[in-house]
Protein backbone atom coordinates (compact mmCIF):
# COMPACT_ATOMS: atom_id res chain seq x y z
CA UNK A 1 16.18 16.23 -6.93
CA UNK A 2 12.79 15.12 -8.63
CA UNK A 3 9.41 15.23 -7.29
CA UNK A 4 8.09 11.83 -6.73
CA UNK A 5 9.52 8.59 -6.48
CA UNK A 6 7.27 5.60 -6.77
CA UNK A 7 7.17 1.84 -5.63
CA UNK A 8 5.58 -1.15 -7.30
CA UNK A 9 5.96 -3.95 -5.35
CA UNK A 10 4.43 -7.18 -7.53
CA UNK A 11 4.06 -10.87 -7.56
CA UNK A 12 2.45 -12.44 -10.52
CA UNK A 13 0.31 -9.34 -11.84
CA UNK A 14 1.78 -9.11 -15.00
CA UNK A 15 -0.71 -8.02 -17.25
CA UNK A 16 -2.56 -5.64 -14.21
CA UNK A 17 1.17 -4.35 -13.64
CA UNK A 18 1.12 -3.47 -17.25
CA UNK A 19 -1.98 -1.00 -17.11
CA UNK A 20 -0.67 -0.01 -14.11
CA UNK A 21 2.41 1.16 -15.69
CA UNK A 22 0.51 2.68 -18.98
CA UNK A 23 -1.39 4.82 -16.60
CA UNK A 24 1.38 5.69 -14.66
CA UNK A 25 3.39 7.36 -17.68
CA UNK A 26 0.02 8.70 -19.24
CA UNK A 27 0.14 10.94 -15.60
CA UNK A 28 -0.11 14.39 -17.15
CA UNK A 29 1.20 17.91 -14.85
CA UNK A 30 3.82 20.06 -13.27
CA UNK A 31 6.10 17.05 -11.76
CA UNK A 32 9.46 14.66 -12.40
CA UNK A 33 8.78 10.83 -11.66
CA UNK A 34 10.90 7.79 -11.54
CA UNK A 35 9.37 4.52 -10.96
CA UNK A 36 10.64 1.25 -9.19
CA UNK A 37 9.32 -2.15 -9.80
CA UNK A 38 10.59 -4.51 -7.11
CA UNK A 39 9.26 -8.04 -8.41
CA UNK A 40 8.93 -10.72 -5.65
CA UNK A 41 10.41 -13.76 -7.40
CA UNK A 42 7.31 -13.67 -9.90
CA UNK A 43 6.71 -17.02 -11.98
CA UNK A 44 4.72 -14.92 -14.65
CA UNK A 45 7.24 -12.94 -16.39
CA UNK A 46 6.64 -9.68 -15.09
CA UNK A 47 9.67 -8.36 -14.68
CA UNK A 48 10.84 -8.79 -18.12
CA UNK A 49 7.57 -7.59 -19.46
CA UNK A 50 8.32 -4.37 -17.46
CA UNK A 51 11.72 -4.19 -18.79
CA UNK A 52 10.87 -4.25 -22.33
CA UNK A 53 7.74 -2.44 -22.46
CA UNK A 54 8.63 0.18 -20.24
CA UNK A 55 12.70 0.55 -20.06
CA UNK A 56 12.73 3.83 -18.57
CA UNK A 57 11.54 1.61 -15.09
CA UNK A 58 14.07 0.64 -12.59
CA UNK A 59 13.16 -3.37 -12.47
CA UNK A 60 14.70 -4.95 -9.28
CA UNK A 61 14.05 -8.72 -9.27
CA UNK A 62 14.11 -10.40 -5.92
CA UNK A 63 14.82 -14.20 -6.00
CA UNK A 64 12.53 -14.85 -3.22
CA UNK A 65 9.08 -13.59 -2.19
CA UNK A 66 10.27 -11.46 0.81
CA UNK A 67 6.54 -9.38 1.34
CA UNK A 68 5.17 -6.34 0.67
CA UNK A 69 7.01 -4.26 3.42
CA UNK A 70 10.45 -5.76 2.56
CA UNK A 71 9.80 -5.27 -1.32
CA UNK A 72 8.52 -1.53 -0.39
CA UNK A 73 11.59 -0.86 1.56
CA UNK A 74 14.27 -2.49 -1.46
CA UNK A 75 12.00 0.20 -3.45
CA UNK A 76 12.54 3.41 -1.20
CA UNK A 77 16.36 2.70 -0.85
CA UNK A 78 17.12 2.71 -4.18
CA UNK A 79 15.57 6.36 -4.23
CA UNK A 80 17.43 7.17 -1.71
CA UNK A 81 15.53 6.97 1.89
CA UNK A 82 17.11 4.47 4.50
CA UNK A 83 20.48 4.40 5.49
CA UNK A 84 21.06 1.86 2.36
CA UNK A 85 20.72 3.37 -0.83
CA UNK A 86 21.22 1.35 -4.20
CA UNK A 87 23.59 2.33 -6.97
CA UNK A 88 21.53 4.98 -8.99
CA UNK A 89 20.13 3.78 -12.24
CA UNK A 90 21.38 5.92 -15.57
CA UNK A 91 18.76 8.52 -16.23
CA UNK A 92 15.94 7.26 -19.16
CA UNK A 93 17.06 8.72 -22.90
CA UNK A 94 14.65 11.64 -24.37
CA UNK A 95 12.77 8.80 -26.05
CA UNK A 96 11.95 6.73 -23.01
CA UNK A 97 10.43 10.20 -21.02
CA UNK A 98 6.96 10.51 -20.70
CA UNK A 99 7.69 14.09 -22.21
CA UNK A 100 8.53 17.81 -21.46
CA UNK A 101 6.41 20.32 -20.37
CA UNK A 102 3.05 21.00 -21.59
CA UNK A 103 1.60 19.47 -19.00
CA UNK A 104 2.83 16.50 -19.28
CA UNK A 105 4.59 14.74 -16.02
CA UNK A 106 8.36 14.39 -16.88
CA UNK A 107 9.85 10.88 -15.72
CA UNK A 108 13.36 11.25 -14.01
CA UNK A 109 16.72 9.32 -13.40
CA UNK A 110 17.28 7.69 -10.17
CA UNK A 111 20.17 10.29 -8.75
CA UNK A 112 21.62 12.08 -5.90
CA UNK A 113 18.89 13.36 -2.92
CA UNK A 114 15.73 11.44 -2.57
CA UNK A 115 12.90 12.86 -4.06
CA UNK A 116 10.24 15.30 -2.15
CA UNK A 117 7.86 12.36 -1.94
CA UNK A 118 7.46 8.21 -2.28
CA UNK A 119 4.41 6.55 -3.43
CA UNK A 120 3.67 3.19 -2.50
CA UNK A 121 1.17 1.89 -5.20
CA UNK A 122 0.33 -1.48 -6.37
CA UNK A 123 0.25 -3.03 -9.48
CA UNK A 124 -3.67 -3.44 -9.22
CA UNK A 125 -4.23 0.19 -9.67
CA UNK A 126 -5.32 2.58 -12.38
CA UNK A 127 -4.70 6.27 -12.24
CA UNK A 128 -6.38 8.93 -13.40
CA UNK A 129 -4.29 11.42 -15.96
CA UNK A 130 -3.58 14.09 -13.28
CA UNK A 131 -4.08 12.19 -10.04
CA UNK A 132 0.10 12.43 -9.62
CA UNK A 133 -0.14 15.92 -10.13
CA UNK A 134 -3.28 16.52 -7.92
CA UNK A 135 -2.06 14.65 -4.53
CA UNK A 136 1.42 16.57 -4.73
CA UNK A 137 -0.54 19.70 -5.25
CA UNK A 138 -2.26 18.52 -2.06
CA UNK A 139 0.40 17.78 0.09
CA UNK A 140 2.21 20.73 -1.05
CA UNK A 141 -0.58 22.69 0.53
CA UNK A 142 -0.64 20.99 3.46
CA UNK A 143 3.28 21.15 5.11
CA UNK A 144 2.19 19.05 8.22
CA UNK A 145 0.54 16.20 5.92
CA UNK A 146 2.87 13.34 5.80
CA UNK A 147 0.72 10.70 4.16
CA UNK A 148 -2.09 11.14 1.75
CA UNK A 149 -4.15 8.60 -0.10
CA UNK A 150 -7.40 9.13 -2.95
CA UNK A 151 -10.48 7.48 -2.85
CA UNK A 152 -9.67 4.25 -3.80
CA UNK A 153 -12.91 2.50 -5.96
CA UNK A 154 -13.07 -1.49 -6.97
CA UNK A 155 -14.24 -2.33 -10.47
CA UNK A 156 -17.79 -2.07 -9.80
CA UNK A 157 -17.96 1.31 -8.65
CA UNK A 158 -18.01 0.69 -4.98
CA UNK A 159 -15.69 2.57 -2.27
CA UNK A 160 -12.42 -0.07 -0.95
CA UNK A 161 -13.67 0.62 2.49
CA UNK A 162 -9.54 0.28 3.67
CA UNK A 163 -8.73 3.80 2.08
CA UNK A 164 -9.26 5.37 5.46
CA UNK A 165 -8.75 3.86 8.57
CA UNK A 166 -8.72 3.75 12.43
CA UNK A 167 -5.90 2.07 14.20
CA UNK A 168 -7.14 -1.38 15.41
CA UNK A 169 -7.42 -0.32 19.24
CA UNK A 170 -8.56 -2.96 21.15
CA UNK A 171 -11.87 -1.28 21.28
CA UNK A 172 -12.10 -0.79 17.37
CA UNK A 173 -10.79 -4.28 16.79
CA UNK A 174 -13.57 -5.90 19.55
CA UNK A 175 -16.17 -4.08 17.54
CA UNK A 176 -15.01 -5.31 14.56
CA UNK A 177 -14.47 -9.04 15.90
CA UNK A 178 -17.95 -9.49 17.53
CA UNK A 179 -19.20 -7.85 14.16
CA UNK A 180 -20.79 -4.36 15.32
CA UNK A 181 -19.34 -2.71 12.68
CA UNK A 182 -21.39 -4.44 10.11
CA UNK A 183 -24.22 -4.28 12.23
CA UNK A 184 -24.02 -0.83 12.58
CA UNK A 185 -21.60 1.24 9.59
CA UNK A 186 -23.36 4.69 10.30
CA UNK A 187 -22.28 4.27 14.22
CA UNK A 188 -19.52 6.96 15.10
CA UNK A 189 -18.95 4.48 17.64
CA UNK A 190 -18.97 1.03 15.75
CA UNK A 191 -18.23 2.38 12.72
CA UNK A 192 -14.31 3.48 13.61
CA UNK A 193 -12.73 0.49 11.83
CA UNK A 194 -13.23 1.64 8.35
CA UNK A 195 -14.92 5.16 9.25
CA UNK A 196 -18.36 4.39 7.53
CA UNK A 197 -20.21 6.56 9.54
CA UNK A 198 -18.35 9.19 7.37
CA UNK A 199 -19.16 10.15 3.51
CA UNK A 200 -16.81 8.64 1.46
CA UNK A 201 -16.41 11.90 -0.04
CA UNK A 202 -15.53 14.01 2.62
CA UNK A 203 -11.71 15.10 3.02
CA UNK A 204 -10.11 14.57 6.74
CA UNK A 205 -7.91 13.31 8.62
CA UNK A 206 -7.55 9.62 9.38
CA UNK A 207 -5.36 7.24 10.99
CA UNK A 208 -4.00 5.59 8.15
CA UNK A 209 -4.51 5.17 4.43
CA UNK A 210 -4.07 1.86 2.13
CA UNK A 211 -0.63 1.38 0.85
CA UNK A 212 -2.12 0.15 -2.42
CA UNK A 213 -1.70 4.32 -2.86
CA UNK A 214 0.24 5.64 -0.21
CA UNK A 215 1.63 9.35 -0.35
CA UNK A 216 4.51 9.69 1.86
CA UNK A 217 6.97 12.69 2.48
CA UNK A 218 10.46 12.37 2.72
CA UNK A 219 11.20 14.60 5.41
CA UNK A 220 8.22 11.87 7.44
CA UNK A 221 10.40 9.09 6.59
CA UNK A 222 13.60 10.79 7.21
CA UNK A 223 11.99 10.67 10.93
CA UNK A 224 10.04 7.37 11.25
CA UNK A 225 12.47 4.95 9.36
CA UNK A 226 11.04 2.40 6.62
CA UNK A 227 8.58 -0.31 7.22
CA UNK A 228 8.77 -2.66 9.63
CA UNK A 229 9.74 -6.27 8.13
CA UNK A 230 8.29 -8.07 10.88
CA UNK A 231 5.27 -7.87 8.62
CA UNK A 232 4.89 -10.15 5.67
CA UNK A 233 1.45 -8.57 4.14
CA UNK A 234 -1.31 -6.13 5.58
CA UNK A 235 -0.94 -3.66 8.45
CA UNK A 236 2.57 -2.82 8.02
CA UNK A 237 1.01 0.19 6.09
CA UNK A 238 -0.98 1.09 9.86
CA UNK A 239 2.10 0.21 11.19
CA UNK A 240 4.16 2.91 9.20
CA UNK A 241 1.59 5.84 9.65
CA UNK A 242 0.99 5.09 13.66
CA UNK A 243 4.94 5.46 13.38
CA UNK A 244 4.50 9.07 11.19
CA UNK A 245 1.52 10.36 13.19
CA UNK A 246 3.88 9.41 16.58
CA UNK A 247 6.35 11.87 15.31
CA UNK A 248 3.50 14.60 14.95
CA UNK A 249 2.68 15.05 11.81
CA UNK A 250 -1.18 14.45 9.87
CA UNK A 251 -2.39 11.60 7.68
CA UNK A 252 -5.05 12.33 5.70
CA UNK A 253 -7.85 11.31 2.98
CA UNK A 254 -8.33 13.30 -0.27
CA UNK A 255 -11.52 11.96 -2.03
CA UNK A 256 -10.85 14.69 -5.03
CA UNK A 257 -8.77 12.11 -6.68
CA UNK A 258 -10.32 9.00 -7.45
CA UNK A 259 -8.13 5.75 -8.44
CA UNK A 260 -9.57 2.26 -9.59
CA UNK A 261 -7.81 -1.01 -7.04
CA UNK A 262 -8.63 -4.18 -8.52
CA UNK A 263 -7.71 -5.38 -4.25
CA UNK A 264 -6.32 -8.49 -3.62
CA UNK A 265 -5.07 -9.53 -7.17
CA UNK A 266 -1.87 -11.08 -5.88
CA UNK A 267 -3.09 -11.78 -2.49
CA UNK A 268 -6.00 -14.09 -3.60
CA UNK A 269 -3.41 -16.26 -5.41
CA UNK A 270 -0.96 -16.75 -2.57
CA UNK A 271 -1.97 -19.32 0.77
CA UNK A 272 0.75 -17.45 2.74
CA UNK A 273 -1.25 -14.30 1.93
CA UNK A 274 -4.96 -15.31 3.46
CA UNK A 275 -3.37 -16.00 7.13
CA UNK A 276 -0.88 -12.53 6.41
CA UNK A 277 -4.19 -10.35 7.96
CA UNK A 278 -4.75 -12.00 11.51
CA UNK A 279 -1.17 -12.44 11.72
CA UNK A 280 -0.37 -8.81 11.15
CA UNK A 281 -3.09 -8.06 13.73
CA UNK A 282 -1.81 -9.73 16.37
CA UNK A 283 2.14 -8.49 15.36
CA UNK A 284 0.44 -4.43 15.92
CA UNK A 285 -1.39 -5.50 19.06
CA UNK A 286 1.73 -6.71 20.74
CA UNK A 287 3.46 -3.62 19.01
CA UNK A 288 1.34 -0.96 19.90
CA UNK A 289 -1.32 -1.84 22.80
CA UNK A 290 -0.37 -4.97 24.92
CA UNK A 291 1.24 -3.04 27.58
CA UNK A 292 -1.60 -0.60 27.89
CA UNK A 293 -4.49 -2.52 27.29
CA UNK A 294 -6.42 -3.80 30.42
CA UNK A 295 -5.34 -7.77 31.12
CA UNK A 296 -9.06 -9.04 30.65
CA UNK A 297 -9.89 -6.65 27.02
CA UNK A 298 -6.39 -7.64 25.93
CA UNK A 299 -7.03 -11.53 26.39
CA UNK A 300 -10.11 -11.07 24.42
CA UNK A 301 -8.57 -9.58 21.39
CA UNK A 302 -6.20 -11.95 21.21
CA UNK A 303 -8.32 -14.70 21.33
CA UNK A 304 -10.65 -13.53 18.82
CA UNK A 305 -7.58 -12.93 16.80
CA UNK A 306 -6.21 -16.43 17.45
CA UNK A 307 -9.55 -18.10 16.90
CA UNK A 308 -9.84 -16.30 13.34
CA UNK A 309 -6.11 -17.32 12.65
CA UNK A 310 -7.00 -20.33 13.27
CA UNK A 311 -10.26 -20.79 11.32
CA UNK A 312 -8.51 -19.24 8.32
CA UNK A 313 -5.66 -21.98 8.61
CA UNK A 314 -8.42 -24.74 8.77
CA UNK A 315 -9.90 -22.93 5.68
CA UNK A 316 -6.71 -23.12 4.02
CA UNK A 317 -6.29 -26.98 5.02
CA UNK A 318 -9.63 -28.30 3.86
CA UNK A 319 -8.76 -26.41 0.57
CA UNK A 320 -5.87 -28.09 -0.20
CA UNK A 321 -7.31 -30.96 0.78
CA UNK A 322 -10.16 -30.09 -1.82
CA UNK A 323 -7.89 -29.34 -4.27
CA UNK A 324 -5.94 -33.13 -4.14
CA UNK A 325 -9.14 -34.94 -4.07
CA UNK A 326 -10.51 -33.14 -6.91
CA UNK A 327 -10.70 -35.98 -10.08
CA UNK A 328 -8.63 -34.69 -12.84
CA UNK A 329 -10.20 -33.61 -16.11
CA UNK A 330 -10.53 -35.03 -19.35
């Protein structure tokens, strides 16, 4: 059994997958690694650029784009969590290891048990030398800590506000929709959403971190199952820790280890993606709070929902429509 097993779920990042990668096997400290690439029917080669610039990856290609949650789960399976697992893939040669001790984080063959942990991480992300090494060392210290995520920071320095999260309660998602949030970030009351009432470098616990890094142990998932496929993109990663946290154990944030996120470098290129958000929101609603939400708040989340589903499709439309009309170049 190794340490850490890790999931790259891409669509048409090649070159950000690439960095990704680099920085994955420059992870230096006392763990074994495998990593699985599930590519999502990508149209920019990515796959094959994974294969032959880092062959010690497991490379799944799907032929179709089936989301981030279905792409996550084909990822965990062949490690070994689900009821499904994939043929194991040959263990890498001594030339195709990031190394042996010294420091260095070893990479490992896909075999027998699943490993202690999974990390979900996109493509879009750059990781600090020991930041492997550093959230294991964290969990590890923490037995009742099922999911952990970093501070997550965009290229310009600033904090991706979705590292740690509320659930979307009616309440929090009202604030939110009506925009009190914005109005008032420093609000322990307004503020919930994307706790920024709360120093971005204090450690706690939270509802739910980003899967663009998302710490997971096995004996969690062993209890909670994978991730629900009803979601195509965004809050199946809520989804998975209201699921964890259900089955009693902690999620938490650990702003000691800091990790770059590009955010929404696949996302931005996809139309399916931009109405993925309101349409997850509404999927967790009916999931998690229809039945116990008061008739009248409940008919006013979903109709702010709905009404921002729908302005995003209109969005969408006139874009398109933009795009046809546009006269073609010289």
């Amino acid at each position: 059994m190794f340490d850490l097993g890790i999931v790259i779920v891409n669509w048409n990042t090649r070159d950000l997958l690439r960095e990704c990668l680099r920085s994955v096997y420059a992870s230096r400290g006392d763990l074994t690694f495998q990593v699985c690439v599930v590519d999502n029917a990508s149209g920019d080669g990515s796959a094959a650029m994974a294969r032959a610039g880092f062959p010690q990856v497991l490379v799944i290609e799907s032929q179709t784009n089936v989301g981030y949650p279905a792409g996550n789960n084909i990822g965990l399976r062949a490690f070994g969590f689900g009821p499904h697992p994939l043929p194991p893939a040959p263990p890498p040669s001594p030339e195709q290891s990031s190394g042996e001790g010294g420091g260095v984080a070893r990479s490992a063959g896909v075999r027998g048990e699943a490993p202690r942990y999974a990390l979900l991480l996109n493509p879009d992300t750059v990781l600090p030398e020991t930041a492997l090494a550093d959230m294991l060392a964290y969990m590890d210290m923490r037995p009742r800590c099922a999911i952990a995520g970093p501070k997550l920071v965009l290229p310009n320095g600033e904090l991706d506000l979705a590292c740690r999260r509320s659930f979307p309660t009616p309440e929090v998602s009202f604030y939110r929709m009506i925009g009190l949030s914005k109005l008032f970030p420093r609000s322990r009351l307004f503020g919930r959403y994307n706790m920024t009432y709360l120093s971005p470098d204090v450690e706690t616990e939270v509802d739910s971190v980003v899967g663009a890094f998302m710490l997971v142990r096995r004996e969690a998932i062993a209890q909670a199952g994978l991730m629900d496929e009803a979601f195509f993109m965004y809050g199946e990663d809520l989804d998975w820790a209201f699921a964890i946290k259900q089955a009693g154990w902690e999620v938490r944030y650990n702003p000691a280890v800091t990790v770059q996120h590009v955010k929404r470098a696949a996302s931005r290129l996809s139309r399916r993606a931009q109405v993925a958000f309101e349409e997850s929101m509404l999927i967790f609603y009916y999931k998690h709070y229809a039945a116990v939400t008061p008739p009248l708040l409940g008919a006013l989340v979903v109709f702010g929902i709905r009404l921002r589903l729908a302005w995003t499709l209109l969005r969408e439309r006139l874009a398109r429509l933009g795009t046809r009309a546009a006269p073609a170049k010289a």
